[in-house]
N, C-alpha and C. Protein backbone atom coordinates (compact mmCIF):
# COMPACT_ATOMS: atom_id res chain seq x y z
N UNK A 1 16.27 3.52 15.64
CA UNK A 1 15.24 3.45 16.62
C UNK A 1 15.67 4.12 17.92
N UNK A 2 17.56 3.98 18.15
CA UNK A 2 17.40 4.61 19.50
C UNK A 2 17.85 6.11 19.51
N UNK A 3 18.59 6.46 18.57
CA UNK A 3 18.59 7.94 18.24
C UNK A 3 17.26 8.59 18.18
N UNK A 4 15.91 8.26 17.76
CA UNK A 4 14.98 8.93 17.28
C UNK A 4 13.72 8.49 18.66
N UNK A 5 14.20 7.52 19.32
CA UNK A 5 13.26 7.15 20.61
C UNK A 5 11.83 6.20 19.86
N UNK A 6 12.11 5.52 18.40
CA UNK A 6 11.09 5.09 17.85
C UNK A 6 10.37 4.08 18.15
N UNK A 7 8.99 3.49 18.23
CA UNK A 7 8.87 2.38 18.62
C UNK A 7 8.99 1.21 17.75
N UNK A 8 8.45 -0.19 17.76
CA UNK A 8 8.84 -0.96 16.47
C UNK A 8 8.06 -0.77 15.16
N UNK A 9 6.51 -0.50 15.87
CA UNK A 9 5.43 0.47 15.19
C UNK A 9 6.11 1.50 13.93
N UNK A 10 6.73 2.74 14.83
CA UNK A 10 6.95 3.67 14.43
C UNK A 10 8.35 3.51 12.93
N UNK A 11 9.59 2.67 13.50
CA UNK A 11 10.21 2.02 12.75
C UNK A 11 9.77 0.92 11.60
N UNK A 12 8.64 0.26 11.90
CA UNK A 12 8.22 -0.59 10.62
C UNK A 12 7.44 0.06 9.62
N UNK A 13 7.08 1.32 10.29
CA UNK A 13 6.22 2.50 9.23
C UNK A 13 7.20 3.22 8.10
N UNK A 14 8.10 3.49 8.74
CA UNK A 14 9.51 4.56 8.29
C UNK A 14 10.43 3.15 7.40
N UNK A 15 10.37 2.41 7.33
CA UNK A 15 11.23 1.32 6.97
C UNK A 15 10.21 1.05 5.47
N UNK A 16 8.93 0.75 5.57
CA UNK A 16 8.01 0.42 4.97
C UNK A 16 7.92 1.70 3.92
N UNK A 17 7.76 2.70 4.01
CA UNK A 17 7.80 3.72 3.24
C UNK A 17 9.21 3.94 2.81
N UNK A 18 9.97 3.67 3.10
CA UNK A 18 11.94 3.79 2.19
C UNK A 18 11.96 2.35 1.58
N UNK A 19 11.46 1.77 1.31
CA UNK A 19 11.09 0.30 0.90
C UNK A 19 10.26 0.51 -0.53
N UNK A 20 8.94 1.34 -0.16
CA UNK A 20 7.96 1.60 -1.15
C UNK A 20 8.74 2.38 -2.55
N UNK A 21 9.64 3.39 -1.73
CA UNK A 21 9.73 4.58 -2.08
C UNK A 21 10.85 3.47 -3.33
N UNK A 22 12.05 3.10 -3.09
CA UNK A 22 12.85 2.43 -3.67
C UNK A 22 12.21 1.30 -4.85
N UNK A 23 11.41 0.43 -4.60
CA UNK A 23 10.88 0.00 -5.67
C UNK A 23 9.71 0.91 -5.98
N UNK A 24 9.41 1.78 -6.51
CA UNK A 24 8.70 2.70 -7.03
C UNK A 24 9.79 3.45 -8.05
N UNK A 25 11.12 3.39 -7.26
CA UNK A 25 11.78 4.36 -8.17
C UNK A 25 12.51 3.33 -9.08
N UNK A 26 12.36 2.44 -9.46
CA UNK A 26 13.23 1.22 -9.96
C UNK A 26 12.38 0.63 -11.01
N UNK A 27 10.82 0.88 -10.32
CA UNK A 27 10.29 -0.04 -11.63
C UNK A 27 10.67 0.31 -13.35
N UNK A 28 10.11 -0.14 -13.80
CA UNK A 28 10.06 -0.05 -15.58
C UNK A 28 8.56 0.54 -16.17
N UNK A 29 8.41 1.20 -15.63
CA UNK A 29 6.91 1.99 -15.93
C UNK A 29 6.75 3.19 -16.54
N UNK A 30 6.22 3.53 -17.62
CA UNK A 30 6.05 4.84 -18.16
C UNK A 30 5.01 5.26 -16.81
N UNK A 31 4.89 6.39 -16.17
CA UNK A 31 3.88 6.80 -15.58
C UNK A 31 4.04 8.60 -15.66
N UNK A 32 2.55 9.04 -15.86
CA UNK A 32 2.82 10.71 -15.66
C UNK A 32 1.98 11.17 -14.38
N UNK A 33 2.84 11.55 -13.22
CA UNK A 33 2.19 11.95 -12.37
C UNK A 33 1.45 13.46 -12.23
N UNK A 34 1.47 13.78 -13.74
CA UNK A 34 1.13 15.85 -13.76
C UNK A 34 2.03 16.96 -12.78
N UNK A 35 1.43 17.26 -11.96
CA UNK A 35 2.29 18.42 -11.80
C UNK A 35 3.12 18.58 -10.60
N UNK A 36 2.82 16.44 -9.62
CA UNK A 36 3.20 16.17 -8.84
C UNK A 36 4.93 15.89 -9.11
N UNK A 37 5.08 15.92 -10.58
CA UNK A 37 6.82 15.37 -10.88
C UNK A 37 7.42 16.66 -10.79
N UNK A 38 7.19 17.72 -10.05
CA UNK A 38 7.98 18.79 -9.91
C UNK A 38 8.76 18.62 -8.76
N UNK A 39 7.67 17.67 -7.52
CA UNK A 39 8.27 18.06 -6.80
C UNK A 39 8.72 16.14 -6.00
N UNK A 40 7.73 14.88 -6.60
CA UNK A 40 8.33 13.61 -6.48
C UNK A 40 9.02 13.37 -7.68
N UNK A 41 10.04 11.92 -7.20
CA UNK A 41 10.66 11.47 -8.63
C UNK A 41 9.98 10.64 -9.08
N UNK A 42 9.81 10.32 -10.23
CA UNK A 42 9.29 9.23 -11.04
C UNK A 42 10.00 8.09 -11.73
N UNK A 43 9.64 6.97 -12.04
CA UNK A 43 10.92 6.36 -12.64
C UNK A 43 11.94 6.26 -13.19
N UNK A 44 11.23 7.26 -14.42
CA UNK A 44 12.02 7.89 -16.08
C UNK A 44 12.84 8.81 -15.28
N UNK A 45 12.65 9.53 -13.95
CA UNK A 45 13.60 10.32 -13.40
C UNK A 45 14.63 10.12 -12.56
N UNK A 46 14.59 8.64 -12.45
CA UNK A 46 15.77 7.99 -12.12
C UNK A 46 16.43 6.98 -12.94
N UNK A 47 15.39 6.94 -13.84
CA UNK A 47 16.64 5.97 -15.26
C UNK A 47 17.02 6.84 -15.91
N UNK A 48 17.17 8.09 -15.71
CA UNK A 48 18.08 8.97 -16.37
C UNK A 48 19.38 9.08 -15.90
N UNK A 49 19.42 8.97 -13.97
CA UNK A 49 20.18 8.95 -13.22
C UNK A 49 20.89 7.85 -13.37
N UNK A 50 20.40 6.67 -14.26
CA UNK A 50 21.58 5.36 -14.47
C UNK A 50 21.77 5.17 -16.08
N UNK A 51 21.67 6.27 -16.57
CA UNK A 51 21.91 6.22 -18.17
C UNK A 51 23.45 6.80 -18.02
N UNK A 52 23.90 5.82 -19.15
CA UNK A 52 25.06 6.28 -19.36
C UNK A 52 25.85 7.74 -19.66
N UNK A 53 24.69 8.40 -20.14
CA UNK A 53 25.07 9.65 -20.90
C UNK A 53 24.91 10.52 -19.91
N UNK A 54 24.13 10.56 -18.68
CA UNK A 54 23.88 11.41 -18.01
C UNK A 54 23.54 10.99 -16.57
N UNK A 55 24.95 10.29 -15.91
CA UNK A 55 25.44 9.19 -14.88
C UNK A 55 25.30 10.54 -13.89
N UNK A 56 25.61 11.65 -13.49
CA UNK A 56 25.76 12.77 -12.87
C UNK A 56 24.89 13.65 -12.43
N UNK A 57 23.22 13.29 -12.80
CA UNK A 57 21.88 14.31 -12.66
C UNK A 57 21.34 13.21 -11.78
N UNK A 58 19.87 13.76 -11.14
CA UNK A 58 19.07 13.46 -10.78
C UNK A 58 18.95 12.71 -9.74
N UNK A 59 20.03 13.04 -8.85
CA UNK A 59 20.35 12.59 -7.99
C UNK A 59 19.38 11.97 -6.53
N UNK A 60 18.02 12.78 -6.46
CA UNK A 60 17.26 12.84 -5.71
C UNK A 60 16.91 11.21 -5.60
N UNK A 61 16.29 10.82 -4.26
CA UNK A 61 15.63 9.43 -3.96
C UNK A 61 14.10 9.69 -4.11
N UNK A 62 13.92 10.54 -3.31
CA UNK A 62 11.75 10.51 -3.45
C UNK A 62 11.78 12.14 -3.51
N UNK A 63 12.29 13.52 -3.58
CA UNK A 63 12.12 14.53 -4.07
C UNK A 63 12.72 15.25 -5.41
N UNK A 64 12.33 15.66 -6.32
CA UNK A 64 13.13 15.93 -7.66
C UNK A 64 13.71 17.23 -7.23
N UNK A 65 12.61 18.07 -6.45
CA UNK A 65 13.02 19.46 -5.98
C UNK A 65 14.67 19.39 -5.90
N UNK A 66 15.11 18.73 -4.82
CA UNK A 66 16.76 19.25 -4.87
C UNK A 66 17.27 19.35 -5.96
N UNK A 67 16.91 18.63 -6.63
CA UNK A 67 18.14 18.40 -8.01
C UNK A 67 17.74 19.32 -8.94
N UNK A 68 16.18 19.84 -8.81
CA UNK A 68 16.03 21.27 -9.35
C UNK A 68 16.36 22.90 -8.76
N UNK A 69 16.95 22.55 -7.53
CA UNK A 69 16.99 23.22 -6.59
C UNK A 69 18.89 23.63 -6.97
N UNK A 70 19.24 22.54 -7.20
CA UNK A 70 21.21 22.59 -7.16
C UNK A 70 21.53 22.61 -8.18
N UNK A 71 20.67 22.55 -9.72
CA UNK A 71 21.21 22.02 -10.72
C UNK A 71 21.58 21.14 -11.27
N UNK A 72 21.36 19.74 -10.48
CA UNK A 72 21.45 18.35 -11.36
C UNK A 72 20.47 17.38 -11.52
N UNK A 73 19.17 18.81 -11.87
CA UNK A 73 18.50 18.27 -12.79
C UNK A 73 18.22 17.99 -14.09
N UNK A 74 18.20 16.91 -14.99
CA UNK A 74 17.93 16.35 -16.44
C UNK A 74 16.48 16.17 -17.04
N UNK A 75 15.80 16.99 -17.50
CA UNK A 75 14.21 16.81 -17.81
C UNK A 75 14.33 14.86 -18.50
N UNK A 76 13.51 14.17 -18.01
CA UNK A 76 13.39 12.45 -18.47
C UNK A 76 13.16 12.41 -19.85
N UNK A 77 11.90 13.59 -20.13
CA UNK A 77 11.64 13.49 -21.03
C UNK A 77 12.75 13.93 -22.39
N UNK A 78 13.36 14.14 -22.03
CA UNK A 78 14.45 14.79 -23.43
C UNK A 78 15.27 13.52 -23.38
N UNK A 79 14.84 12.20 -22.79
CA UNK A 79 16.39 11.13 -22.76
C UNK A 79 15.49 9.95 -23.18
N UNK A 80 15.82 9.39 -24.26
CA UNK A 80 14.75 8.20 -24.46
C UNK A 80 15.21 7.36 -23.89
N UNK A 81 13.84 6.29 -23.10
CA UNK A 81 13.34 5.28 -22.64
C UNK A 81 14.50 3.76 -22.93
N UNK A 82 14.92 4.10 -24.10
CA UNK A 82 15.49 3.18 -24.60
C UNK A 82 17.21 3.28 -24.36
N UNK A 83 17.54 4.57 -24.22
CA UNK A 83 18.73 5.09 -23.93
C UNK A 83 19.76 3.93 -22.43
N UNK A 84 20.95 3.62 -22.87
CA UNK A 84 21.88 2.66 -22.31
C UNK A 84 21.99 3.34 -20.67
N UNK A 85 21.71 1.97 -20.25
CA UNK A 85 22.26 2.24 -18.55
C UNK A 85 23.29 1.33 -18.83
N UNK A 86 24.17 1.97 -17.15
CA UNK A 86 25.16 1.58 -16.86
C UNK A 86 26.53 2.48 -16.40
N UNK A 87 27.13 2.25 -16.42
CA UNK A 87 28.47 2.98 -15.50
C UNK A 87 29.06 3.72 -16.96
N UNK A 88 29.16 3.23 -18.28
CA UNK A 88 29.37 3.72 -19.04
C UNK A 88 31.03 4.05 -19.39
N UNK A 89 31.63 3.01 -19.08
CA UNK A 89 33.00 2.85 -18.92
C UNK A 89 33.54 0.80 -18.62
N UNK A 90 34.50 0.89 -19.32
CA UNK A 90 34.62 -1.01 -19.81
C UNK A 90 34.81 -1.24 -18.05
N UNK A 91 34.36 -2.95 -17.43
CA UNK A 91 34.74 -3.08 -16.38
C UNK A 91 35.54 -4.53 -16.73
N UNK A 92 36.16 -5.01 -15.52
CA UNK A 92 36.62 -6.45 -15.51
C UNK A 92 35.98 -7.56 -15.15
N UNK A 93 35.53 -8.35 -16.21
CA UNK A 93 34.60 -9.60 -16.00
C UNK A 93 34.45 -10.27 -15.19
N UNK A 94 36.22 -10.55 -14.91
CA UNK A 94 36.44 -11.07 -13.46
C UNK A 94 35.99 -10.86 -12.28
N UNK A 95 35.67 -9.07 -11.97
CA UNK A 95 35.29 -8.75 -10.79
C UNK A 95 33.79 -8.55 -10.78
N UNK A 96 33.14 -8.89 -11.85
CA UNK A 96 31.87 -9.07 -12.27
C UNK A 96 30.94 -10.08 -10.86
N UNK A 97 31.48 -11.37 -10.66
CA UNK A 97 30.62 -11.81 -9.17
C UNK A 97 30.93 -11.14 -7.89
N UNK A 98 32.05 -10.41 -7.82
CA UNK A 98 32.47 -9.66 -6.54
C UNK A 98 31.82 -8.59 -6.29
N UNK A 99 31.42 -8.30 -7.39
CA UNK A 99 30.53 -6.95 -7.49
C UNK A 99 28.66 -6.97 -7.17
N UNK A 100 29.00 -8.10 -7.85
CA UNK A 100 27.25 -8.83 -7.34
C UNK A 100 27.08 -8.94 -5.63
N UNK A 101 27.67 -9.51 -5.60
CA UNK A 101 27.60 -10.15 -4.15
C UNK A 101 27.80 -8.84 -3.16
């Protein structure tokens, strides 16, 4: 707010939309936005980004452009729905609530 001179207005707008934007990209939804997924991400285009097989693409938050732009983009559609998330490497159980929290 004080770097940008925002008001609380202006900050609960900008807060509210990185809010939207994040559960939008999280849900569990097949959705096809047509020819708007060139240039927003869609869900399937960020559960690719937490699939095991392909932990390293799709890096983008609300534009796909960069990651088509730099090369770490993964078309969703070539990765099934069903395909394993996760870090994709054994962790320690133990540090399993430390990690939560």
């Amino acid at each position: 707010m004080i770097v940008f001179n925002l008001s609380p207005l202006e900050a609960g707008i900008g807060y509210s939309i990185g809010l939207f934007i994040q559960f939008w990209e999280h849900t569990n939804i097949n959705v096809n936005i047509g020819p708007l997924k060139w240039v927003f991400i869609t869900p399937a285009y960020h559960r690719v980004h937490h699939s095991t097989e392909h932990s390293g693409t799709n890096f983008g938050t609300t534009f796909s452009l960069w990651d088509r732009m730099f090369g770490t983009y993964h078309d969703p559609a070539m990765v099934p729905a069903t395909a394993p998330l996760g870090l994709g490497e054994p962790y320690d159980k133990r540090k399993m609530a430390r990690m939560m929290v």
